[in-house]
PDB file of N, CA and C in Angstrom:
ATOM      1  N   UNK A   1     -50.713   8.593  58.160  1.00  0.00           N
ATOM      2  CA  UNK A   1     -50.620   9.291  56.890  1.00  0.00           C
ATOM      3  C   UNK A   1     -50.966  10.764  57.049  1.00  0.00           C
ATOM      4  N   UNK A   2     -51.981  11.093  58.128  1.00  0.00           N
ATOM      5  CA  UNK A   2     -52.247  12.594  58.132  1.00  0.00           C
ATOM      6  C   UNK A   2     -51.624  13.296  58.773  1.00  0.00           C
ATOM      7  N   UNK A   3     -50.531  12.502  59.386  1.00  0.00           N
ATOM      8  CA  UNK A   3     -49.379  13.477  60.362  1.00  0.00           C
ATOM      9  C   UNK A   3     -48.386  13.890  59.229  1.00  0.00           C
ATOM     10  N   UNK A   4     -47.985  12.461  58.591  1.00  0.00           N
ATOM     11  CA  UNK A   4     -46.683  12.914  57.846  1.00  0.00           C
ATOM     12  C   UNK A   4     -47.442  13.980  56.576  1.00  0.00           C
ATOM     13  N   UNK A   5     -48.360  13.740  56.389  1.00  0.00           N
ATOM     14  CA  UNK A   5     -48.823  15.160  55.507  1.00  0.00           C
ATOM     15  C   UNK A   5     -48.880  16.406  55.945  1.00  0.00           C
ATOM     16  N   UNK A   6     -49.766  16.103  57.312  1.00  0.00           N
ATOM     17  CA  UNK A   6     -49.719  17.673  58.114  1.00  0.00           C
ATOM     18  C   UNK A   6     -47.819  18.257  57.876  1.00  0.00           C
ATOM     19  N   UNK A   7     -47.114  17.718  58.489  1.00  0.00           N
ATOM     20  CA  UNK A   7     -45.794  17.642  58.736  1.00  0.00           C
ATOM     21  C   UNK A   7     -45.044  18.399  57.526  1.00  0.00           C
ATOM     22  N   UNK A   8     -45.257  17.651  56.323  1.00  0.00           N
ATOM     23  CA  UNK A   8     -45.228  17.985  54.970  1.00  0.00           C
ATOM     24  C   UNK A   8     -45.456  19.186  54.681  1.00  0.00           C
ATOM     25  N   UNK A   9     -46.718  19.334  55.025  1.00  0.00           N
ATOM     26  CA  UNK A   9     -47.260  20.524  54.446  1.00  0.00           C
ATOM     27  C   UNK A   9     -47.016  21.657  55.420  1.00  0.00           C
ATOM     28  N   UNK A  10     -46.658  21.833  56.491  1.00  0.00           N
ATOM     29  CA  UNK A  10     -46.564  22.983  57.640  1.00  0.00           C
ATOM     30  C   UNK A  10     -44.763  22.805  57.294  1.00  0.00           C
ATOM     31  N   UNK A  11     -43.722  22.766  56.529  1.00  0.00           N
ATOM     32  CA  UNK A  11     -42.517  22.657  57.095  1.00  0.00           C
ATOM     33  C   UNK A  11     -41.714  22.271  57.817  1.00  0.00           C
ATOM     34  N   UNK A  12     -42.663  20.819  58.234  1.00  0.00           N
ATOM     35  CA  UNK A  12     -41.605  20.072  59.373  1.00  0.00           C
ATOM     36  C   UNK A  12     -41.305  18.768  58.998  1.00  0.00           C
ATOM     37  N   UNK A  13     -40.758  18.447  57.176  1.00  0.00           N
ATOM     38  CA  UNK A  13     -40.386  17.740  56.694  1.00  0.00           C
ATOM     39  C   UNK A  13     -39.316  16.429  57.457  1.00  0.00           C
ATOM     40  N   UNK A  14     -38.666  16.846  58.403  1.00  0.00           N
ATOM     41  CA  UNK A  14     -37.862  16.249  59.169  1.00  0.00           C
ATOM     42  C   UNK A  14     -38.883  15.153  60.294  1.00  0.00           C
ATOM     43  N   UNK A  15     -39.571  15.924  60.802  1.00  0.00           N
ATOM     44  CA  UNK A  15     -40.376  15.284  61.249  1.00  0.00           C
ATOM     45  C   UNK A  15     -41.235  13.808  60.618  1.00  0.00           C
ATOM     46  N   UNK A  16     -41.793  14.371  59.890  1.00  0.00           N
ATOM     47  CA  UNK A  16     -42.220  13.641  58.781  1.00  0.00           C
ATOM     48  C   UNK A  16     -41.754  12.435  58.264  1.00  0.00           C
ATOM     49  N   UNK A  17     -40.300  12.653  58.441  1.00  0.00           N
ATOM     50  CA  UNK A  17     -39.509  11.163  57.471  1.00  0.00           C
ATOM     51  C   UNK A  17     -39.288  10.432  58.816  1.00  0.00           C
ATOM     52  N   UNK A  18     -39.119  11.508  59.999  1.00  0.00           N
ATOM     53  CA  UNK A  18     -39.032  10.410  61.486  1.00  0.00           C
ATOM     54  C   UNK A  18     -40.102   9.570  61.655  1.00  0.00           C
ATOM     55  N   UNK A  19     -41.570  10.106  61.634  1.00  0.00           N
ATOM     56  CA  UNK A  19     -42.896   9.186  61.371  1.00  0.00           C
ATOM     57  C   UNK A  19     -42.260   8.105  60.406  1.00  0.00           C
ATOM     58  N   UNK A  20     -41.866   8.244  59.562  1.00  0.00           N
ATOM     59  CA  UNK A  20     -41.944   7.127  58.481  1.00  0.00           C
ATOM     60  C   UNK A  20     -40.839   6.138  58.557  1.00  0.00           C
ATOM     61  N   UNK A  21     -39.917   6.865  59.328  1.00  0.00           N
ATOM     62  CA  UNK A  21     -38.718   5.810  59.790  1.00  0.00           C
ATOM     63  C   UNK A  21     -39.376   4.773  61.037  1.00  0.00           C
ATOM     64  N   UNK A  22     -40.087   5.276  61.916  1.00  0.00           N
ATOM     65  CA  UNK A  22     -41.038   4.632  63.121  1.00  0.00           C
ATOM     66  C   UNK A  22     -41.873   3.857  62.654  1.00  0.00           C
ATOM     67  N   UNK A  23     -42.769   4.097  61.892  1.00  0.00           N
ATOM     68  CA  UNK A  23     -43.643   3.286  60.629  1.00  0.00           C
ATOM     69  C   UNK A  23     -43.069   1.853  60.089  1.00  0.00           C
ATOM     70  N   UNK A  24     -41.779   2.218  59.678  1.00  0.00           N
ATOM     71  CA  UNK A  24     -41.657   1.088  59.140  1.00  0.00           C
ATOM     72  C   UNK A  24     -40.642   0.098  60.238  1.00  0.00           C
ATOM     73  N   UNK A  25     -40.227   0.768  61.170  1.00  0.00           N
ATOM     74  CA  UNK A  25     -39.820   0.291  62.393  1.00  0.00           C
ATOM     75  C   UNK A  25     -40.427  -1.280  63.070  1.00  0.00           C
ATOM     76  N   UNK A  26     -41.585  -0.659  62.949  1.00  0.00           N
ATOM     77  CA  UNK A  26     -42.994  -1.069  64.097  1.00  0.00           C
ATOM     78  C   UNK A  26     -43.806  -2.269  62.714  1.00  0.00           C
ATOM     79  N   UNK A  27     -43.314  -1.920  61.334  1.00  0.00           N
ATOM     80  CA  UNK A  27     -43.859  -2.841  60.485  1.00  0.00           C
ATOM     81  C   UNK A  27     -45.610  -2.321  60.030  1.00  0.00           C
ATOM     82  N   UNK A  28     -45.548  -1.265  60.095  1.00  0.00           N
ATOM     83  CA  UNK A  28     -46.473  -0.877  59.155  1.00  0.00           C
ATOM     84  C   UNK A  28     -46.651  -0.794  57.912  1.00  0.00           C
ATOM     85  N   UNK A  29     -48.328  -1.307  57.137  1.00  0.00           N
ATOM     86  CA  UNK A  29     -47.787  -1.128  55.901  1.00  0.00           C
ATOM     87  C   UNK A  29     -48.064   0.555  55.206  1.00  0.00           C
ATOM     88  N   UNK A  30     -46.686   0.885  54.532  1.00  0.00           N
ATOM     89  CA  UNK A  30     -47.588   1.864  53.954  1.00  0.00           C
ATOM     90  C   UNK A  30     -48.189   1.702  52.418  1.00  0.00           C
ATOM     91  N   UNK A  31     -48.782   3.167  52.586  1.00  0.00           N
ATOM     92  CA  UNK A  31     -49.929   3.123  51.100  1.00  0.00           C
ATOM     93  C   UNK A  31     -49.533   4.391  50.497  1.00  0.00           C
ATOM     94  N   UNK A  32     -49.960   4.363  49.331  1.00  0.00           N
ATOM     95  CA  UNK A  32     -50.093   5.290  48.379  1.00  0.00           C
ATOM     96  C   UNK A  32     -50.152   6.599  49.139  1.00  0.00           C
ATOM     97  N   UNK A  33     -51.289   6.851  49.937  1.00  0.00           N
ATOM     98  CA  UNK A  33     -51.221   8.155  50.412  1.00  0.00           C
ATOM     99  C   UNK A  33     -50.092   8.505  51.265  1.00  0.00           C
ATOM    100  N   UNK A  34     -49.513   7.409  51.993  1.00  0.00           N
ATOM    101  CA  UNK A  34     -47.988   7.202  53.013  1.00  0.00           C
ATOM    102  C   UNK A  34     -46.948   8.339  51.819  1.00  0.00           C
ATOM    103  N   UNK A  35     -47.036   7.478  50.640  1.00  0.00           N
ATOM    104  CA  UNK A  35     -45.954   7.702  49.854  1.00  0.00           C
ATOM    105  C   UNK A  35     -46.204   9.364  49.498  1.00  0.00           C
ATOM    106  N   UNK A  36     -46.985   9.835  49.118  1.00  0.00           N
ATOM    107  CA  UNK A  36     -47.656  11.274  48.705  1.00  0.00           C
ATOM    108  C   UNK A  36     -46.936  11.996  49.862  1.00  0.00           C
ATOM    109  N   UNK A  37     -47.204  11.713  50.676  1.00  0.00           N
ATOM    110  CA  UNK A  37     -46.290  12.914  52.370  1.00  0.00           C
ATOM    111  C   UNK A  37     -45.228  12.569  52.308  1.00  0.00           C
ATOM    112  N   UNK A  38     -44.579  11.234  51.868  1.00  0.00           N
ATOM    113  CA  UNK A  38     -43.382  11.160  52.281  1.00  0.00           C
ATOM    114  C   UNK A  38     -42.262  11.953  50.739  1.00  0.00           C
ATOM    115  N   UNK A  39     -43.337  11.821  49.522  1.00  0.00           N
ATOM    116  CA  UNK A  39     -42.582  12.697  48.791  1.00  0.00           C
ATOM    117  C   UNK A  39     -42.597  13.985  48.689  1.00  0.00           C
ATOM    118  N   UNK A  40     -43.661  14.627  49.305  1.00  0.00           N
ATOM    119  CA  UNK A  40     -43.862  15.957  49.263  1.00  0.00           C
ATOM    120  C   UNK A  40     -43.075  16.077  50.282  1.00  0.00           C
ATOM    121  N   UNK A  41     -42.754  16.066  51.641  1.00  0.00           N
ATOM    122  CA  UNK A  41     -41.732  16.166  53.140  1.00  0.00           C
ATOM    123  C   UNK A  41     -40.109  16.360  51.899  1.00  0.00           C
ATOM    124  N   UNK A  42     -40.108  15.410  51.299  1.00  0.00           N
ATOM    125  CA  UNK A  42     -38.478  15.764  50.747  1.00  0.00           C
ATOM    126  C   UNK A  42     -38.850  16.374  49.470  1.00  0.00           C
ATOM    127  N   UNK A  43     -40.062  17.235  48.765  1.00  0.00           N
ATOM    128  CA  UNK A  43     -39.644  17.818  48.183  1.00  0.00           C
ATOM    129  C   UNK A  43     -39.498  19.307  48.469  1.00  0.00           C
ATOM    130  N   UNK A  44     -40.191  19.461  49.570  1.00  0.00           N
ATOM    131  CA  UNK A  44     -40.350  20.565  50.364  1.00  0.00           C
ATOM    132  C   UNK A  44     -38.952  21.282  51.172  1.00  0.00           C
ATOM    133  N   UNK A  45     -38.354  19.995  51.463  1.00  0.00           N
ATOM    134  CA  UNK A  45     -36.863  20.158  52.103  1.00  0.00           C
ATOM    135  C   UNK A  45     -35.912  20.153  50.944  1.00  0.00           C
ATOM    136  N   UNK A  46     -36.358  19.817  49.904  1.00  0.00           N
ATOM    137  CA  UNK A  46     -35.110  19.895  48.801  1.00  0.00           C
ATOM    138  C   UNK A  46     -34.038  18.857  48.733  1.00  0.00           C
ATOM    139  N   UNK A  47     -35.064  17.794  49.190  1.00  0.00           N
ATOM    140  CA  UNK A  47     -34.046  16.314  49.519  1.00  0.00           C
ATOM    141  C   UNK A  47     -34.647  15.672  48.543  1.00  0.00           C
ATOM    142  N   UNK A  48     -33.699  15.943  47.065  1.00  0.00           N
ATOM    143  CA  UNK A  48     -33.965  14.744  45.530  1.00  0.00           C
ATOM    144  C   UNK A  48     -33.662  13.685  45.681  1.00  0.00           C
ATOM    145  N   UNK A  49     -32.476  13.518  46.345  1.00  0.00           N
ATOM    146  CA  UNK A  49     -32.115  11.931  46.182  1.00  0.00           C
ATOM    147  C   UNK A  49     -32.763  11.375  46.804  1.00  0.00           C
ATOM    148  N   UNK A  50     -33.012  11.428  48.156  1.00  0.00           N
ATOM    149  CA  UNK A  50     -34.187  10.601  49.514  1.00  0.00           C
ATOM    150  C   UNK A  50     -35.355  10.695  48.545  1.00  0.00           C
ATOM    151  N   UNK A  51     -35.764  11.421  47.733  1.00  0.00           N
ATOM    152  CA  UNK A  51     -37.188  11.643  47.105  1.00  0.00           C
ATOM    153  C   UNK A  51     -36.623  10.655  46.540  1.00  0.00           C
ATOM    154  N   UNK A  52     -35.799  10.778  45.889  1.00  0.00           N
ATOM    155  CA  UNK A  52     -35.737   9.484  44.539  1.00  0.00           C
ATOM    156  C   UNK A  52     -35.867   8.379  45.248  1.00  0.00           C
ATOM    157  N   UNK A  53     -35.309   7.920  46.069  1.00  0.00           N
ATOM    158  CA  UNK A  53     -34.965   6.138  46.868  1.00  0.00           C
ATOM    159  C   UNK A  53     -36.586   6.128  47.102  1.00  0.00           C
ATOM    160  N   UNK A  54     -37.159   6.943  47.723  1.00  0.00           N
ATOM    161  CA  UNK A  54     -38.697   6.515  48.257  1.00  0.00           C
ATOM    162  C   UNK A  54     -39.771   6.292  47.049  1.00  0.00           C
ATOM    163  N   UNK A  55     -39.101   6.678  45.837  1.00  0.00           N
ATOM    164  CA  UNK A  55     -40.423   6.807  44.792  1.00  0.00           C
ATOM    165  C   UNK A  55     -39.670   5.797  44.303  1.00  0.00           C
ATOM    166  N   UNK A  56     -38.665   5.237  44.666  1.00  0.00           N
ATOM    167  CA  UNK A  56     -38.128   3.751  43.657  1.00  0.00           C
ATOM    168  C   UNK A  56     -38.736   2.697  44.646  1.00  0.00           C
ATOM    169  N   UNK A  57     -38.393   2.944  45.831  1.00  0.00           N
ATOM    170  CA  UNK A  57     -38.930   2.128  46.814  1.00  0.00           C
ATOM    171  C   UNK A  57     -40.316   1.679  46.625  1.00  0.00           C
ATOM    172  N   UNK A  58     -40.975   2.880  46.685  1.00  0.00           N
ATOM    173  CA  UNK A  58     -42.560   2.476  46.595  1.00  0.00           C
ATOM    174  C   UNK A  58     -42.642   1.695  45.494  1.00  0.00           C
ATOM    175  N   UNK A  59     -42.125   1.665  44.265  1.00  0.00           N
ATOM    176  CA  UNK A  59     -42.426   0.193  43.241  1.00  0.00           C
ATOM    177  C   UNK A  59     -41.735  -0.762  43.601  1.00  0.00           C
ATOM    178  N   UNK A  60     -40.335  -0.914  43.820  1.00  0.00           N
ATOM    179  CA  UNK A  60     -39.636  -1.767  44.205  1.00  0.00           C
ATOM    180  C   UNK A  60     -39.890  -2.922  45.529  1.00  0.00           C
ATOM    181  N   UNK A  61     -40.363  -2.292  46.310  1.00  0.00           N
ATOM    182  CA  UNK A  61     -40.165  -3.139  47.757  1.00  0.00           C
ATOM    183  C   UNK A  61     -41.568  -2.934  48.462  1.00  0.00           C
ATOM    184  N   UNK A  62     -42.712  -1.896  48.186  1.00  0.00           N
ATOM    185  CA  UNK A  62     -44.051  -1.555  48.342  1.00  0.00           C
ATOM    186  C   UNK A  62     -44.983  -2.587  47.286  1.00  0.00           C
ATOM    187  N   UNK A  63     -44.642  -2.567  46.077  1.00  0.00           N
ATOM    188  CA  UNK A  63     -45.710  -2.540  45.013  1.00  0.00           C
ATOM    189  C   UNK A  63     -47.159  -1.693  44.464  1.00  0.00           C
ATOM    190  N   UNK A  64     -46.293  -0.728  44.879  1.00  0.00           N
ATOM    191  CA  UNK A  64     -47.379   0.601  44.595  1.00  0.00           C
ATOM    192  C   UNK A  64     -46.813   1.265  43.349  1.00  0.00           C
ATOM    193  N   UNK A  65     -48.044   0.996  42.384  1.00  0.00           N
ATOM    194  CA  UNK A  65     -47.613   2.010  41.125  1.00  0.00           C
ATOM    195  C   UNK A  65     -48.065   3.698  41.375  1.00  0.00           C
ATOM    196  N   UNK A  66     -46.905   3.989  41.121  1.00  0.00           N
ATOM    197  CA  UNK A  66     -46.979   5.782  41.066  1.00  0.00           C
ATOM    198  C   UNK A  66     -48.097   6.290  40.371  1.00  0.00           C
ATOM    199  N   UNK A  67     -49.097   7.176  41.122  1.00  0.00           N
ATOM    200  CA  UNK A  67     -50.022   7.709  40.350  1.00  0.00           C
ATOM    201  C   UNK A  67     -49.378   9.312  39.950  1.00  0.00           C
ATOM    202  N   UNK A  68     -50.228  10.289  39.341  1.00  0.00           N
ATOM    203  CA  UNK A  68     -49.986  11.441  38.799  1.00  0.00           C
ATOM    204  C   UNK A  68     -49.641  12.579  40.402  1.00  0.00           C
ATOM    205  N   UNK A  69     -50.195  12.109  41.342  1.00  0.00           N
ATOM    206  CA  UNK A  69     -50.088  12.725  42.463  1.00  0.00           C
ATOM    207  C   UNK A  69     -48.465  12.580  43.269  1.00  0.00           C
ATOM    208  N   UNK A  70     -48.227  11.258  42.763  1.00  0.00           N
ATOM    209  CA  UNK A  70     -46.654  10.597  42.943  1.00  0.00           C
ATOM    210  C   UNK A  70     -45.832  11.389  42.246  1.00  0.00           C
ATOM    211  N   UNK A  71     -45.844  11.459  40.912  1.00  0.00           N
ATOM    212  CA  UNK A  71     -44.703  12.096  39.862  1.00  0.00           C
ATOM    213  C   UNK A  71     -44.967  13.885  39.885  1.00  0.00           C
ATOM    214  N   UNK A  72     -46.322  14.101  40.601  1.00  0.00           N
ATOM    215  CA  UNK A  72     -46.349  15.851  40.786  1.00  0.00           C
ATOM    216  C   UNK A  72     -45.337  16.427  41.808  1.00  0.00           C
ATOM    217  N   UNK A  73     -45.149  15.491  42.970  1.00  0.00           N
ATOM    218  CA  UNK A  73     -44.160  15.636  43.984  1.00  0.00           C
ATOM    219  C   UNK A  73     -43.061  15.605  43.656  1.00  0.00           C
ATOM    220  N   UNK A  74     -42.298  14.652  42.586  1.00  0.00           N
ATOM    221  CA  UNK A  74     -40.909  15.101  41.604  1.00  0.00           C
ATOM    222  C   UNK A  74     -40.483  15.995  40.469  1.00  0.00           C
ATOM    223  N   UNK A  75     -41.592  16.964  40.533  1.00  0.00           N
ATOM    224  CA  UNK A  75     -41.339  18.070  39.736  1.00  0.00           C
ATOM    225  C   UNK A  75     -40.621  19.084  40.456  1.00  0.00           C
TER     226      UNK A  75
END
């Protein structure tokens, strides 16, 4: 979680979604904070739709309800 944030947050959004593609590769679970980098990485890159699938995902197929930190990343 603190890579794909670092990642996030320094401009190497690409990077970032590769962690999370490997992540779920390997069968990790993610969490809430997973989801926070992985929406900030595409909002940073200006990738809405990938933002959208991952913040549907996270309720859909995670069971993580979106906190205020979730829906700040889709502004």
């Amino acid at each position: 979680n603190a890579m794909i944030s670092g990642y996030a947050q320094n401009g190497c959004g690409e990077k970032a979604l590769q962690l999370v593609k490997k992540m779920r590769w390997i069968g990790m679970k993610m969490t809430d904070a997973t989801f926070i980098g992985i929406l900030s990485a595409c909002s940073h890159m200006g990738l809405v739709d990938k933002g959208f699938h991952f913040f549907d995902s996270m309720t859909q197929d995670h069971g993580i309800a979106p906190a205020g930190e979730h829906y700040a990343c889709m502004v």
